[in-house]
C-alpha atoms as a PDB file:
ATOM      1  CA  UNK A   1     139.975  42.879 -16.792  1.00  0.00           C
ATOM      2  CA  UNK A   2     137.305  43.593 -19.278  1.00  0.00           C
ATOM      3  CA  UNK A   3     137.842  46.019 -21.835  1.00  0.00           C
ATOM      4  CA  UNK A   4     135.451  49.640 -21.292  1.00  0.00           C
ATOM      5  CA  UNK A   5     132.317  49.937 -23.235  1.00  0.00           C
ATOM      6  CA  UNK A   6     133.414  53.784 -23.283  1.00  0.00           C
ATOM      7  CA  UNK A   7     136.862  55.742 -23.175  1.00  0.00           C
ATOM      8  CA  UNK A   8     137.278  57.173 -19.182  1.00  0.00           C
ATOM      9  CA  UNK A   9     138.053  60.376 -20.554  1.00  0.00           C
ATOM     10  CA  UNK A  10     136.158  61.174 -23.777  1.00  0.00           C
ATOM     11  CA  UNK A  11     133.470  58.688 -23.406  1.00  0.00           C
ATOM     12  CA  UNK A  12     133.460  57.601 -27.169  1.00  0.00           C
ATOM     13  CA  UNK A  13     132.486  53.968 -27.515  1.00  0.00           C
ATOM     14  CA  UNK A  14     135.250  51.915 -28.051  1.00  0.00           C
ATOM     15  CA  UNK A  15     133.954  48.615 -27.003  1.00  0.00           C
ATOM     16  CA  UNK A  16     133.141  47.298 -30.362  1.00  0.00           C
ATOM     17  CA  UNK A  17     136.751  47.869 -31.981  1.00  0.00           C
ATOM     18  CA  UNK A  18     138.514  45.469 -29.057  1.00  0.00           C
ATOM     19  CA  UNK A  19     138.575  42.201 -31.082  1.00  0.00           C
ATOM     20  CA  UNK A  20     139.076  43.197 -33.619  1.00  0.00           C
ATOM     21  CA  UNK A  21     142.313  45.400 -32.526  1.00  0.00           C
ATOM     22  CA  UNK A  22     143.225  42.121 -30.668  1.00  0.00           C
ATOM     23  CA  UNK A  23     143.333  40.223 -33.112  1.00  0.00           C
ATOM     24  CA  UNK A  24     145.058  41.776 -35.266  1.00  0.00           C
ATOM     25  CA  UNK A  25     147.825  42.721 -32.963  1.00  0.00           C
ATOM     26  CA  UNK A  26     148.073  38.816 -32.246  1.00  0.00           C
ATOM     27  CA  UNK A  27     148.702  38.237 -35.862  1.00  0.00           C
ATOM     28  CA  UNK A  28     151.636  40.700 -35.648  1.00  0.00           C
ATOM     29  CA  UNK A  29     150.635  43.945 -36.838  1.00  0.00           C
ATOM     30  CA  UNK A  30     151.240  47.196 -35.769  1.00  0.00           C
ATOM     31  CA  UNK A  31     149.305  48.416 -32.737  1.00  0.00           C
ATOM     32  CA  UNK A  32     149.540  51.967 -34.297  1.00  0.00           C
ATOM     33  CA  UNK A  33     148.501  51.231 -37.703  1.00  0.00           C
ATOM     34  CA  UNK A  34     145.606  48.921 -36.435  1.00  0.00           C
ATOM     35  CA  UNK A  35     143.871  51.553 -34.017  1.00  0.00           C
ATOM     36  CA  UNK A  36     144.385  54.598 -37.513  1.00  0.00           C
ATOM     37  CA  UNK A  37     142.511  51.820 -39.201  1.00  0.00           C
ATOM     38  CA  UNK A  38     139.651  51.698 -36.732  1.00  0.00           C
ATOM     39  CA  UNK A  39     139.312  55.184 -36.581  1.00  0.00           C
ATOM     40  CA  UNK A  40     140.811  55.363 -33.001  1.00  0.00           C
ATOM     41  CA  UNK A  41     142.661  59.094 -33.569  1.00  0.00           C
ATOM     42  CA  UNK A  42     142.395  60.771 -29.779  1.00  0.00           C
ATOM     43  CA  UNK A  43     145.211  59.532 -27.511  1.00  0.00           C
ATOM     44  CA  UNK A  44     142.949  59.419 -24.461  1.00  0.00           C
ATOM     45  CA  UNK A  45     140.954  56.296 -26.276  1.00  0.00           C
ATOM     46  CA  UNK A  46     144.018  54.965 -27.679  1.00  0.00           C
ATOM     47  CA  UNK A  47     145.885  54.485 -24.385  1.00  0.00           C
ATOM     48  CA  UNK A  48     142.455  52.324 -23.421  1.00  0.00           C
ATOM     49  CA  UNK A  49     143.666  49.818 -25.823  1.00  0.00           C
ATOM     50  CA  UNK A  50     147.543  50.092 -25.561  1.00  0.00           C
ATOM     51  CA  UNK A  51     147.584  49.844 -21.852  1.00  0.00           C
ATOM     52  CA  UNK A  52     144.791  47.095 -21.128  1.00  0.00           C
ATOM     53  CA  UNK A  53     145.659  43.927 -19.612  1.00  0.00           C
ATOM     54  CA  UNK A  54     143.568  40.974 -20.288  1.00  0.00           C
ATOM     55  CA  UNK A  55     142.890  39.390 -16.682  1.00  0.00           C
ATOM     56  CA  UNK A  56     139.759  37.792 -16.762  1.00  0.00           C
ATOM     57  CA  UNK A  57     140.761  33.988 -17.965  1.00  0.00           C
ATOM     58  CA  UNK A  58     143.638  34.415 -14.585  1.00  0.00           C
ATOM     59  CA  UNK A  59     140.439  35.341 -12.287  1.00  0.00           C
ATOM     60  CA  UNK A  60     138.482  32.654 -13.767  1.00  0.00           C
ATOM     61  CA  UNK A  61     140.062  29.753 -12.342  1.00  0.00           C
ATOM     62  CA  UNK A  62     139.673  30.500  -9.233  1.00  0.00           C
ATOM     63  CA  UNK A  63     136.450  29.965  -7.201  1.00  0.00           C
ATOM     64  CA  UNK A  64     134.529  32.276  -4.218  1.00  0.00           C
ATOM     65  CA  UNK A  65     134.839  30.148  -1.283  1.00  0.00           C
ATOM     66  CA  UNK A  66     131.569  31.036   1.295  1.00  0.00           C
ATOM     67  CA  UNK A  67     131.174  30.488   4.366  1.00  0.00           C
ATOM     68  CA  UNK A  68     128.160  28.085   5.846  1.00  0.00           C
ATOM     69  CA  UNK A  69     126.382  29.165   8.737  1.00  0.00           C
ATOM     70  CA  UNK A  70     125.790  26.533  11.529  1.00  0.00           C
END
């Protein structure tokens, strides 16, 4: 979905260093390299990056449908 402001575990913040990782990973670097160069060293923040899915442009197409009362 969205990526964590905060590890689950540790609770550093880790927000700020998703586009960048992103990014960079797109342009075909190393996932490893990329989170020693942002200072990500515990392995419970860097599983937050490594495992997160982007879902939120899938979820955005679709629409809430509600119900009208009569």
């Amino acid at each position: 979905m969205i990526v964590p402001v905060r590890c689950f575990t540790c609770g550093a913040v880790i927000g700020d260093k998703w586009y960048t990782f992103a990014e960079r990973v797109k342009k075909g670097e190393n996932p490893g390299k990329v989170l020693d160069d942002l200072g990500v060293k515990r392995y419970c923040c860097r599983r937050m990056f490594l495992s997160h899915v982007e879902l939120i442009d899938n979820i955005l197409k679709y629409e809430v449908a509600t119900i009208e009362e009569e």
